[in-house]
C-alpha atoms as a PDB file:
ATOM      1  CA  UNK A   1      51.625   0.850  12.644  1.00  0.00           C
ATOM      2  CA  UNK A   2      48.031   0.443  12.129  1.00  0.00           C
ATOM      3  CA  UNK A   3      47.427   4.816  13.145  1.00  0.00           C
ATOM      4  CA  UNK A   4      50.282   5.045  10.426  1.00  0.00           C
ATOM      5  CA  UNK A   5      48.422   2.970   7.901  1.00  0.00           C
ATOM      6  CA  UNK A   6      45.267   5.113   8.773  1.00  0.00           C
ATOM      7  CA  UNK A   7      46.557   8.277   8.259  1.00  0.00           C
ATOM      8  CA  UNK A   8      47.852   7.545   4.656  1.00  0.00           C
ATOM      9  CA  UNK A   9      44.491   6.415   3.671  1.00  0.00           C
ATOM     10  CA  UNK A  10      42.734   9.400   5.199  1.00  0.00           C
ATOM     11  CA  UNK A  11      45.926  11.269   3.371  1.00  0.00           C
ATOM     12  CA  UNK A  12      44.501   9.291   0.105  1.00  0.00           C
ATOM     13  CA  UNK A  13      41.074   9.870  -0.031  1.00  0.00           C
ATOM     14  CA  UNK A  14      41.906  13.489   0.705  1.00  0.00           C
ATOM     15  CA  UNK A  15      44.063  13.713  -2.357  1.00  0.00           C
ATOM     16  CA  UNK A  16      41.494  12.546  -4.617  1.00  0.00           C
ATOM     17  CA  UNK A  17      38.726  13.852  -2.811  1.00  0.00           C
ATOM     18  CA  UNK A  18      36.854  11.389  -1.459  1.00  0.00           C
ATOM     19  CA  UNK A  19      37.256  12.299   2.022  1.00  0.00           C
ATOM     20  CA  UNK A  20      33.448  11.726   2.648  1.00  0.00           C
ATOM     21  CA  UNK A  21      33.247   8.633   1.516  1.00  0.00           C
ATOM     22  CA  UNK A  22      36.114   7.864   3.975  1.00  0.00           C
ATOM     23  CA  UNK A  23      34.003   9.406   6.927  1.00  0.00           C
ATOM     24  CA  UNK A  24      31.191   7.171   5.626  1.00  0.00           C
ATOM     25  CA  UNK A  25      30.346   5.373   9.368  1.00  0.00           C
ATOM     26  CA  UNK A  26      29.675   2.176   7.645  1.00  0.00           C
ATOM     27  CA  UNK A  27      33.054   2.327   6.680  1.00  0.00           C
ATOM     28  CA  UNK A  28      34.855   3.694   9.854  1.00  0.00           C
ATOM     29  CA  UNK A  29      32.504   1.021  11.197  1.00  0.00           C
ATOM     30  CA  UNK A  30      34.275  -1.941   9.078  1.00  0.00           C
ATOM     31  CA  UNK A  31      37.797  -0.524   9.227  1.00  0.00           C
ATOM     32  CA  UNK A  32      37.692  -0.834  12.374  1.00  0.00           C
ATOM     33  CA  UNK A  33      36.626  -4.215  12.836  1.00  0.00           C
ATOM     34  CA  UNK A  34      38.955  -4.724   9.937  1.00  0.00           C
ATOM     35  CA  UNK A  35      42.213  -3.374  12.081  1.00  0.00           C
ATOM     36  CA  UNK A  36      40.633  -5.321  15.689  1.00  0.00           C
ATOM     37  CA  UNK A  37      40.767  -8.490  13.364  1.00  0.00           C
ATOM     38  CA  UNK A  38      44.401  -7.974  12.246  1.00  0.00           C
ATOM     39  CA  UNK A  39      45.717  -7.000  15.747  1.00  0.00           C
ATOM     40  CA  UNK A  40      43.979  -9.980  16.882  1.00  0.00           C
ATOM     41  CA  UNK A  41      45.685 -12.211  13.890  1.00  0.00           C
ATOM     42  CA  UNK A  42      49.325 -11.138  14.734  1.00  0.00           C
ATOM     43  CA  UNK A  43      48.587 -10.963  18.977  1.00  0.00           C
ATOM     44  CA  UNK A  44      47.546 -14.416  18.341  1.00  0.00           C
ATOM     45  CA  UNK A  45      50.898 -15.349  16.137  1.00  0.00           C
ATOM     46  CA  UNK A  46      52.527 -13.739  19.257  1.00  0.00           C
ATOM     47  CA  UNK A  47      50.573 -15.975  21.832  1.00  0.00           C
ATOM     48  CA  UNK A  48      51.615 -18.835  19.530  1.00  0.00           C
ATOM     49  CA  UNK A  49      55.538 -17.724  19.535  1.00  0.00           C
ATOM     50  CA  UNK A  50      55.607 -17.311  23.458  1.00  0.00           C
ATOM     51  CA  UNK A  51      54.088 -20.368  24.021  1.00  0.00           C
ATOM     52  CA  UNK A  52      56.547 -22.134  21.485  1.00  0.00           C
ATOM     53  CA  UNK A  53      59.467 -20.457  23.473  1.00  0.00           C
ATOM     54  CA  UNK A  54      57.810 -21.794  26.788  1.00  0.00           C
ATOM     55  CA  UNK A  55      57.758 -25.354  25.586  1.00  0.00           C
ATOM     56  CA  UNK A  56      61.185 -25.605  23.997  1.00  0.00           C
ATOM     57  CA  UNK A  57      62.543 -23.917  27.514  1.00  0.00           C
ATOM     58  CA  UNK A  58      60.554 -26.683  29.463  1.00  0.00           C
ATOM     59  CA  UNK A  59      62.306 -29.082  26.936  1.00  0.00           C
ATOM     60  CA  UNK A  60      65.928 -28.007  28.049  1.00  0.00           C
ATOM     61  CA  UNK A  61      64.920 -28.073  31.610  1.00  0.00           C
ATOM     62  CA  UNK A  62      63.461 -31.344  31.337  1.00  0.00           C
ATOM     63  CA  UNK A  63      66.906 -32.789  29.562  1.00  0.00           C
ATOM     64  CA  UNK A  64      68.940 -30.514  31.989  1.00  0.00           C
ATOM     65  CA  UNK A  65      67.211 -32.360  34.857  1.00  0.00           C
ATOM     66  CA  UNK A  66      67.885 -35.518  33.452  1.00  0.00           C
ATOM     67  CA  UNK A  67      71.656 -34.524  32.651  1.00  0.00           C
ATOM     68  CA  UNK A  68      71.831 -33.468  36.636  1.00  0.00           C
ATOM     69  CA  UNK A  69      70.706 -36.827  37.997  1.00  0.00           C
ATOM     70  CA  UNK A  70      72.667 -38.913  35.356  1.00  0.00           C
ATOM     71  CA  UNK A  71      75.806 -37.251  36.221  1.00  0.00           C
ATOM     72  CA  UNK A  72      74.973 -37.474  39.417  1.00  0.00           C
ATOM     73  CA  UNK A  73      74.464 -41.431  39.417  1.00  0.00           C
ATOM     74  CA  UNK A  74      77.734 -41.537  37.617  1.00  0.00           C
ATOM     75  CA  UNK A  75      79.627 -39.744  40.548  1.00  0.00           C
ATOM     76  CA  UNK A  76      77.919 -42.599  42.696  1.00  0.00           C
ATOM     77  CA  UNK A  77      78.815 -45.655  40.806  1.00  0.00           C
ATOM     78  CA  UNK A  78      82.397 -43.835  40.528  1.00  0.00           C
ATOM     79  CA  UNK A  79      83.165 -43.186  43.857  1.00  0.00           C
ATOM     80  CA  UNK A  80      81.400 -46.624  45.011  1.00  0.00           C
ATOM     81  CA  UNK A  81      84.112 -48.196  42.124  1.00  0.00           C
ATOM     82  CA  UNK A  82      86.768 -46.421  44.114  1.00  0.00           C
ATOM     83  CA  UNK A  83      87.588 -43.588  41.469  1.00  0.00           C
ATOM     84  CA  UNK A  84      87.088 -40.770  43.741  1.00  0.00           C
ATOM     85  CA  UNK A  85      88.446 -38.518  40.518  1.00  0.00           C
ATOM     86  CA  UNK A  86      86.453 -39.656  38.267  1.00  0.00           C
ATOM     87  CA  UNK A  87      83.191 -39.201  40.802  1.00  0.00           C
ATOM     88  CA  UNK A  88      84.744 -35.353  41.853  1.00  0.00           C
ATOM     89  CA  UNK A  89      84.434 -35.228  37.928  1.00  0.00           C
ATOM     90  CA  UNK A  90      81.330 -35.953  37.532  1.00  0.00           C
ATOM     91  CA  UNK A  91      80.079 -34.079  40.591  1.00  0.00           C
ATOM     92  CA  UNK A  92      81.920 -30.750  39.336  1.00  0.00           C
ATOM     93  CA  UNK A  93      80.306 -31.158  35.608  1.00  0.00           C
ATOM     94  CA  UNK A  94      76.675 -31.653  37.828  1.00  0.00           C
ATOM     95  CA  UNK A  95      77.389 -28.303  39.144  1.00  0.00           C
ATOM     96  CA  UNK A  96      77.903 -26.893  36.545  1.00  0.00           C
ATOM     97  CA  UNK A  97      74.486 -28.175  34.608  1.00  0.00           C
ATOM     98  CA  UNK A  98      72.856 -26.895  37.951  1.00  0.00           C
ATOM     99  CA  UNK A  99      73.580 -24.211  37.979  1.00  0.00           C
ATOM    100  CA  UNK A 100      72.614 -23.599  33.610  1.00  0.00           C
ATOM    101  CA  UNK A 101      69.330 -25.663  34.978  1.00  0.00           C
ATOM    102  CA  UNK A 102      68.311 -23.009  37.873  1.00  0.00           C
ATOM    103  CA  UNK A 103      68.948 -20.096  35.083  1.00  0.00           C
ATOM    104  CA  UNK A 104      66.855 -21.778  33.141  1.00  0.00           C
ATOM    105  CA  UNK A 105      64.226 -22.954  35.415  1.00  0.00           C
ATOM    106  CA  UNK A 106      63.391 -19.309  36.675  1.00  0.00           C
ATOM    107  CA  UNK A 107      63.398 -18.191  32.788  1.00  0.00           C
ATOM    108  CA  UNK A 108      60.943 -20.876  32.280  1.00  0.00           C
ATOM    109  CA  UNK A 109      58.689 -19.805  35.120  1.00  0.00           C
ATOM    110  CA  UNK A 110      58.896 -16.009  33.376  1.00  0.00           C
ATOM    111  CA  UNK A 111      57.548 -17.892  30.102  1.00  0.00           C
ATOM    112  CA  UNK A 112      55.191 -19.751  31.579  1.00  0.00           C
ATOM    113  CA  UNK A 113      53.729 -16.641  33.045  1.00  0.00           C
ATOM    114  CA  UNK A 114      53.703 -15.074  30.169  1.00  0.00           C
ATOM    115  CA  UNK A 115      51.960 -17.824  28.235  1.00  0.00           C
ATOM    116  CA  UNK A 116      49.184 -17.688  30.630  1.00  0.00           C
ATOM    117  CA  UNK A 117      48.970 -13.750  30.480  1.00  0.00           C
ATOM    118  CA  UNK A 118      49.143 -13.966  26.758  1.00  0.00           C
ATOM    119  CA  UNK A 119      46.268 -16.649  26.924  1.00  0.00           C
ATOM    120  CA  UNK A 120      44.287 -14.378  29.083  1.00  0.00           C
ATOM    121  CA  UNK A 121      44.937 -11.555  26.810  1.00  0.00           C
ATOM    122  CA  UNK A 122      43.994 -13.755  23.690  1.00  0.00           C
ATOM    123  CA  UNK A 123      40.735 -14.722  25.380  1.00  0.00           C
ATOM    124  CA  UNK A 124      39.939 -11.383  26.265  1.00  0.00           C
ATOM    125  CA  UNK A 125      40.768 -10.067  22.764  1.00  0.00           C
ATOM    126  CA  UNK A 126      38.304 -12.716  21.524  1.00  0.00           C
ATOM    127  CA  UNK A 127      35.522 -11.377  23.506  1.00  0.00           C
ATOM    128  CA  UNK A 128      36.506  -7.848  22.943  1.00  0.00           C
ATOM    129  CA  UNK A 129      35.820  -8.264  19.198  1.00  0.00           C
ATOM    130  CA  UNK A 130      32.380 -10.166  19.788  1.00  0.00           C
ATOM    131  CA  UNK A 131      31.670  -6.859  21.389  1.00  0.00           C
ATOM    132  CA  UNK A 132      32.382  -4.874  18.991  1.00  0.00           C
ATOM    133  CA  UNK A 133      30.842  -6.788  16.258  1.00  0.00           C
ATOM    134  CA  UNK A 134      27.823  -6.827  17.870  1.00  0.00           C
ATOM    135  CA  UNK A 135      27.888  -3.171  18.556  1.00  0.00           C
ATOM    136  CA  UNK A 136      28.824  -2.837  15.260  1.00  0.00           C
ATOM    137  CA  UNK A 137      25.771  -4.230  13.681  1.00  0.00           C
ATOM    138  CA  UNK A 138      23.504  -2.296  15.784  1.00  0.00           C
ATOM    139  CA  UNK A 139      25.602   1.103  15.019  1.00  0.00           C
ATOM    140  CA  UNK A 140      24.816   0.124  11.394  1.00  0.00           C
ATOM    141  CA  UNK A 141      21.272  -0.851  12.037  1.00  0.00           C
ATOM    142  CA  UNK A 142      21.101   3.006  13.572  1.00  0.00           C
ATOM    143  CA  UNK A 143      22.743   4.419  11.259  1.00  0.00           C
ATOM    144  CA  UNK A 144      20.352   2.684   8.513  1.00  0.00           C
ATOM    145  CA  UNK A 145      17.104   3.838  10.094  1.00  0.00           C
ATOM    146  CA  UNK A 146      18.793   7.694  10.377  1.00  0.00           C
ATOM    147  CA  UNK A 147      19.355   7.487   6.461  1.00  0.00           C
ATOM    148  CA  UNK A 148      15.780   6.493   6.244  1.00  0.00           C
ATOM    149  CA  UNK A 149      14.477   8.879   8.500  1.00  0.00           C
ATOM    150  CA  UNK A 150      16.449  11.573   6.469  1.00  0.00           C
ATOM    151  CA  UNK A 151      15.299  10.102   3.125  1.00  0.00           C
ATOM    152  CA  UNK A 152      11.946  10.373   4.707  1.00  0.00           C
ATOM    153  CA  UNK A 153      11.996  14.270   5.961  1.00  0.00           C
ATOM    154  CA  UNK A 154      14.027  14.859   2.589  1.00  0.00           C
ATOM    155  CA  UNK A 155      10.774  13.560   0.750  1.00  0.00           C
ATOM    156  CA  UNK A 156       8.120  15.973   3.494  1.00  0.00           C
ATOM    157  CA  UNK A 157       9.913  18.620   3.191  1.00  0.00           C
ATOM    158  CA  UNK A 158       9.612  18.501  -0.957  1.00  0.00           C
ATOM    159  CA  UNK A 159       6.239  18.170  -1.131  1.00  0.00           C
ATOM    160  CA  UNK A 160       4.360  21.586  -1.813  1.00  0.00           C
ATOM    161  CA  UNK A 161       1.060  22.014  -1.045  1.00  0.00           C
ATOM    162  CA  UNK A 162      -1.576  24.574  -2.897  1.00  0.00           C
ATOM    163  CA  UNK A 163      -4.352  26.530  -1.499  1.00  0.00           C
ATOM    164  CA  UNK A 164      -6.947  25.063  -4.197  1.00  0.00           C
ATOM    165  CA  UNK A 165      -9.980  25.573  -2.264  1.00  0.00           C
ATOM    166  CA  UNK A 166     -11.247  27.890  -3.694  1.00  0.00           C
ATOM    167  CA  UNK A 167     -11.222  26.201  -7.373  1.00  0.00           C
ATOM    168  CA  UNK A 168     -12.887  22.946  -5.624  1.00  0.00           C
ATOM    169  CA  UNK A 169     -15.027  25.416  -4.409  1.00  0.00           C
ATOM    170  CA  UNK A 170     -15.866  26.690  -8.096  1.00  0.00           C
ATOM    171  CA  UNK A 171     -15.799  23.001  -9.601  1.00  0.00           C
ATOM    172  CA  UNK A 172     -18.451  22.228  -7.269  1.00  0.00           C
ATOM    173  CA  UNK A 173     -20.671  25.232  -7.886  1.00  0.00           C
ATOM    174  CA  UNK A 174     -20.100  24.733 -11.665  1.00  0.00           C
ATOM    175  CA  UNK A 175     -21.204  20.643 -11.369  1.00  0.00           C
ATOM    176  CA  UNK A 176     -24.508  21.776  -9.036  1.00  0.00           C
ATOM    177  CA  UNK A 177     -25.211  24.170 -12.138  1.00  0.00           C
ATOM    178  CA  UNK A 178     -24.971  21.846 -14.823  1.00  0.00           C
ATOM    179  CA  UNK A 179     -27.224  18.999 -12.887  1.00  0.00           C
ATOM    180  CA  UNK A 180     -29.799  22.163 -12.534  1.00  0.00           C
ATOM    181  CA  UNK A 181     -29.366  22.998 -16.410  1.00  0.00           C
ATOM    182  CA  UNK A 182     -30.062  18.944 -16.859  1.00  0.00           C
ATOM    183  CA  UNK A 183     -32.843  18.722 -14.671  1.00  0.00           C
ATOM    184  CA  UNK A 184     -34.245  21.499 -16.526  1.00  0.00           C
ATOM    185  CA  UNK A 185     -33.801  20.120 -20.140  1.00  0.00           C
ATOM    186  CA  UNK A 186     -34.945  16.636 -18.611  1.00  0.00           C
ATOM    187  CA  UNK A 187     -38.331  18.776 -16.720  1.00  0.00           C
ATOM    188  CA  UNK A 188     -38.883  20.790 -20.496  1.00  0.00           C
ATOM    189  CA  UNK A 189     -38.759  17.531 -22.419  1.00  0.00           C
ATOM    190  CA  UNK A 190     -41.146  15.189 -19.961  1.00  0.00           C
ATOM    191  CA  UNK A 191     -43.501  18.517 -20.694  1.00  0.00           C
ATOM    192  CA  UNK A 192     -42.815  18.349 -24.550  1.00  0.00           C
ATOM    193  CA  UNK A 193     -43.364  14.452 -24.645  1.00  0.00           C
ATOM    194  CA  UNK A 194     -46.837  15.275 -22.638  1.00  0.00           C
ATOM    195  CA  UNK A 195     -47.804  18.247 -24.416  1.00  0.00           C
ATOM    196  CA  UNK A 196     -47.077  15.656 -27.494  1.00  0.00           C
ATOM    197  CA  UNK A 197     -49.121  13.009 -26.253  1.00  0.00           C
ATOM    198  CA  UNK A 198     -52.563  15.275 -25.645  1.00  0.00           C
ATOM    199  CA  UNK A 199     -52.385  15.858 -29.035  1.00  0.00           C
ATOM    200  CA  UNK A 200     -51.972  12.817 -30.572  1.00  0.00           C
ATOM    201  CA  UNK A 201     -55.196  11.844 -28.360  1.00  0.00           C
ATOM    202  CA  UNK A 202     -56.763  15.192 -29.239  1.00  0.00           C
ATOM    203  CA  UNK A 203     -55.972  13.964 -33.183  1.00  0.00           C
ATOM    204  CA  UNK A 204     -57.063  10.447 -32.565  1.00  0.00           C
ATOM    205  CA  UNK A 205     -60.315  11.584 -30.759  1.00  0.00           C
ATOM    206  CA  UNK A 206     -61.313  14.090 -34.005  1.00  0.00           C
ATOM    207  CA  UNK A 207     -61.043  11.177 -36.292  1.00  0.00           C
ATOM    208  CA  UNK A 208     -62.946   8.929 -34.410  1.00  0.00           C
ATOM    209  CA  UNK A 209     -65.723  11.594 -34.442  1.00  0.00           C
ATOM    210  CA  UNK A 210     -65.381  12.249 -38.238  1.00  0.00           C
ATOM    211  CA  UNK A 211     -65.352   8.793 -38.747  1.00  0.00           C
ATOM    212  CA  UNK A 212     -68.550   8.124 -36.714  1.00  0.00           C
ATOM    213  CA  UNK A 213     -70.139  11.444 -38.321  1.00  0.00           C
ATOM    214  CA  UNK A 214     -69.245  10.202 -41.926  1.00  0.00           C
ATOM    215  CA  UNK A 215     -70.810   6.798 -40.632  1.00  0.00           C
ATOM    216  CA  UNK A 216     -73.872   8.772 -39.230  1.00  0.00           C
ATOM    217  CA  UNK A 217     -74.303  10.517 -42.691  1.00  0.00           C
ATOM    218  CA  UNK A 218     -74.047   7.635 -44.681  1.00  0.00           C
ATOM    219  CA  UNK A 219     -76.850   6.201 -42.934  1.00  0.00           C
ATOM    220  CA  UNK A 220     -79.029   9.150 -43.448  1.00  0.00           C
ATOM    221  CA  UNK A 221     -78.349   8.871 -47.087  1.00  0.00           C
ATOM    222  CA  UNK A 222     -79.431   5.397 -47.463  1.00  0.00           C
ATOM    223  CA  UNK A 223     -82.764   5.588 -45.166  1.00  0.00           C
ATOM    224  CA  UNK A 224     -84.180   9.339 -46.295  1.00  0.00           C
ATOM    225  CA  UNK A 225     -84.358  11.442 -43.607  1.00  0.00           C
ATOM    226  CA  UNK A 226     -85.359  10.011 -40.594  1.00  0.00           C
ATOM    227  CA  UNK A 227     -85.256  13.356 -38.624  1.00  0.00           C
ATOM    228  CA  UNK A 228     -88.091  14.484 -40.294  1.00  0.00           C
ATOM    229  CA  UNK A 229     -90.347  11.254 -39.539  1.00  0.00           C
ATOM    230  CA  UNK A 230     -89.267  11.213 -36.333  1.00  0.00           C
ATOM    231  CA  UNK A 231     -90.763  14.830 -35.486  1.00  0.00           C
ATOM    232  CA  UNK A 232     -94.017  14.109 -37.695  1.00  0.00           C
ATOM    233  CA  UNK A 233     -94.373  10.830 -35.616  1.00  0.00           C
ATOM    234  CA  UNK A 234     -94.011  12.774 -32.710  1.00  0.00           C
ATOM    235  CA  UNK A 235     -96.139  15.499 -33.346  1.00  0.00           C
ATOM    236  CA  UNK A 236     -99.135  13.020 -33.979  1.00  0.00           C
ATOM    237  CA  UNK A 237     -98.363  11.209 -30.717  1.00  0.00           C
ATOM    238  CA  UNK A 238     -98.971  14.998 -29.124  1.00  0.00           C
ATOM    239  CA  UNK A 239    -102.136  15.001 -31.024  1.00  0.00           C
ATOM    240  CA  UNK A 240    -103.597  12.454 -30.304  1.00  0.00           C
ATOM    241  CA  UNK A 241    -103.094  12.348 -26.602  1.00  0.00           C
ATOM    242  CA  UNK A 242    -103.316  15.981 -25.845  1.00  0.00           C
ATOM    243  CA  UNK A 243    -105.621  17.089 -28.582  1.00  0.00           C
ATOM    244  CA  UNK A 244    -104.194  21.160 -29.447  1.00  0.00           C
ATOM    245  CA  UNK A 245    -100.936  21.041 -27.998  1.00  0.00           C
ATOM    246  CA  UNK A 246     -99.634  20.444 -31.429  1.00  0.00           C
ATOM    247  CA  UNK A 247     -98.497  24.028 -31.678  1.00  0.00           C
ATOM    248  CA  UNK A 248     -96.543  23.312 -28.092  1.00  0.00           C
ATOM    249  CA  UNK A 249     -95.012  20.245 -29.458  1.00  0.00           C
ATOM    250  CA  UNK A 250     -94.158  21.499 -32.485  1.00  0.00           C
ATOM    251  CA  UNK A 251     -92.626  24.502 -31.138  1.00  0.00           C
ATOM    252  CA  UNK A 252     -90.803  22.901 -28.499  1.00  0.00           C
ATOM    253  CA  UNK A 253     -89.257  20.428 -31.548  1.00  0.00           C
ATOM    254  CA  UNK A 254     -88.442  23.779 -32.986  1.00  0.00           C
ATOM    255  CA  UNK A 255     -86.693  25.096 -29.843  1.00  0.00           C
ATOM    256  CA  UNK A 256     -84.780  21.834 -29.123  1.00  0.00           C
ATOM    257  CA  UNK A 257     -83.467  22.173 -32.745  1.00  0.00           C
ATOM    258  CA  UNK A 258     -82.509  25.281 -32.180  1.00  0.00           C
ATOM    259  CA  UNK A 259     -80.938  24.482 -28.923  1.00  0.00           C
ATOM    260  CA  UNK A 260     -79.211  21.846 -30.403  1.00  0.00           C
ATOM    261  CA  UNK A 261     -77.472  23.870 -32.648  1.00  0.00           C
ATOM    262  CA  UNK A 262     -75.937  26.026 -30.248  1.00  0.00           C
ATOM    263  CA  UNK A 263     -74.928  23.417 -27.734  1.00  0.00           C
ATOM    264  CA  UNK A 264     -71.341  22.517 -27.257  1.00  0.00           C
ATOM    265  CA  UNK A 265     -69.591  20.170 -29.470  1.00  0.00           C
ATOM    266  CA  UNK A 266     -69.850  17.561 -26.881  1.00  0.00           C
ATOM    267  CA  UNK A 267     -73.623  17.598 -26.596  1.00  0.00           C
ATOM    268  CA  UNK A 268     -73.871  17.686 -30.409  1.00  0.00           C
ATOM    269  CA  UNK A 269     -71.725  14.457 -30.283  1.00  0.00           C
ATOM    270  CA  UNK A 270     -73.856  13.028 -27.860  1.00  0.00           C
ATOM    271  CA  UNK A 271     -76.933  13.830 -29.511  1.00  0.00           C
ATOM    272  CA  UNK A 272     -75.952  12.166 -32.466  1.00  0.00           C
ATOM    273  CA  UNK A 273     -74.966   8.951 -31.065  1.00  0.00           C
ATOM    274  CA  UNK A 274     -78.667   9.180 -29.169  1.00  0.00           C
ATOM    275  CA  UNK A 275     -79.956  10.072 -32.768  1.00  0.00           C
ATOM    276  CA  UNK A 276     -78.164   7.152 -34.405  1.00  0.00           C
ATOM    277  CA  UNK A 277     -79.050   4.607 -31.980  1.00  0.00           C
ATOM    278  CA  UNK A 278     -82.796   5.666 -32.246  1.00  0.00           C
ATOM    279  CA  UNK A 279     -82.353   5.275 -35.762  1.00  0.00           C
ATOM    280  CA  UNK A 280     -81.206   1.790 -35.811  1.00  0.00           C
ATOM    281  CA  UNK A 281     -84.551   0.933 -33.159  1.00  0.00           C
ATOM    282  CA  UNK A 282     -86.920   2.246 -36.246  1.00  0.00           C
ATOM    283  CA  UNK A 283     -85.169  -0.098 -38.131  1.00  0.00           C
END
């Protein structure tokens, strides 16, 4: 009944196309726990019946028996009463229930047998199914991990890969490019900032000397000109110690003023500040 019942579902599904889902193992899987749990439903109803038929047979033969020795104790107190009849009677009617009671006893036997068989087969039905549920729920725990492990090669085998070495490649040639390019700008502008610098001192050290000239001219404004006295003073000093080395001294004054004007800038600076600081010992 239960192959007939499978074959119009598979017959189903076929008709309105859903013959994979049918196929699905999870689902063979549960049908057929399903189908093991129904046989085992109605072989147990079965069990139940036999037994039932065993006990109401061991009820006759228990009332059978007790018919057999009643009738039997009547024939006794009969014949002891001196009614032979009566006890021949009672003794016929005894054989009669015998003989229903052996009949019945070896049916009962055939019952009883098959209660026990039908307890063994319940039993082993029971254990049969704890199998298979078992085995089911590692079938479905396989099954699982093969979906997953399909999912899984499903997912490698749709990844795509490109060769883009050879853009890293240029990515990295064009970032080592642009740090040169910065390292450059950064090298030109230290140089520029420098460059900037020198000539701010440059600046700052020509107006420190025009300051200190315009102070050294001011000074020769206000006290004559002490250039002169000084070379007069000097040329008597000469004089008087060396007597006519006047024309010496005067013309070495005349070459150091000479000289003097075509030293370097430097010297001329220095000369002045020696000049000015003589100047302020006259004072």
């Amino acid at each position: 009944m239960s192959v007939l019942k499978r074959m119009m579902r598979y017959l189903r599904a076929l008709i309105m196309g859903k013959l994979d889902e049918m196929e699905d193992p999870e689902l063979m899987i549960n049908e057929t726990l399903r189908e093991m749990k129904e046989n085992q439903i109605k072989n147990r109803e079965l069990a139940v019946q036999a037994i039932t038929q065993k006990n109401n047979l061991q009820a006759e033969v228990d009332k059978l028996e007790r018919s057999v020795t009643d009738l039997e104790n009547k024939a006794t107190r009969s014949l002891q009463s001196g009614n032979r009849e009566l006890a021949k009677t009672f003794l016929r009617e005894k054989s009669i229930q015998e003989q229903t009671l052996t009949t019945m006893q070896t049916s009962l036997a055939q019952a009883s047998e098959a209660s026990e068989k039908v307890k063994i087969a319940i039993k082993a039905d029971e254990e049969r199914m704890k199998i298979r549920a078992a085995e089911a729920l590692a079938m479905k725990t396989q099954m699982k991990q093969a979906q997953i492990q399909i999912e899984i090669n499903k997912a490698l085998d749709g990844l795509q890969f490109s060769d883009t070495e050879q853009e890293w490649n240029k990515a990295g040639d064009r970032i080592t490019s642009m740090q040169s390019e910065a390292n450059a700008r950064a090298e030109i502008a230290s140089t520029s900032v420098e460059s900037r610098m020198r000539e701010i001192e440059v600046s700052q050290m020509d107006v420190e000397a025009d300051r200190q000239l315009e102070a050294l001219e001011a000074k020769l404004a206000m006290g004559g000109n002490p250039a002169s006295r000084y070379n007069t003073t000097e040329v008597q000093q000469v004089q008087t110690v060396g007597g006519g080395g006047s024309a010496t001294s005067s013309s070495s004054t005349a070459s150091n003023g000479n000289g003097a004007s075509a030293a370097p800038e430097s010297d001329i600076d220095r000369q002045l500040r020696e000049l000015e600081s003589r100047l302020g010992g006259q004072k």
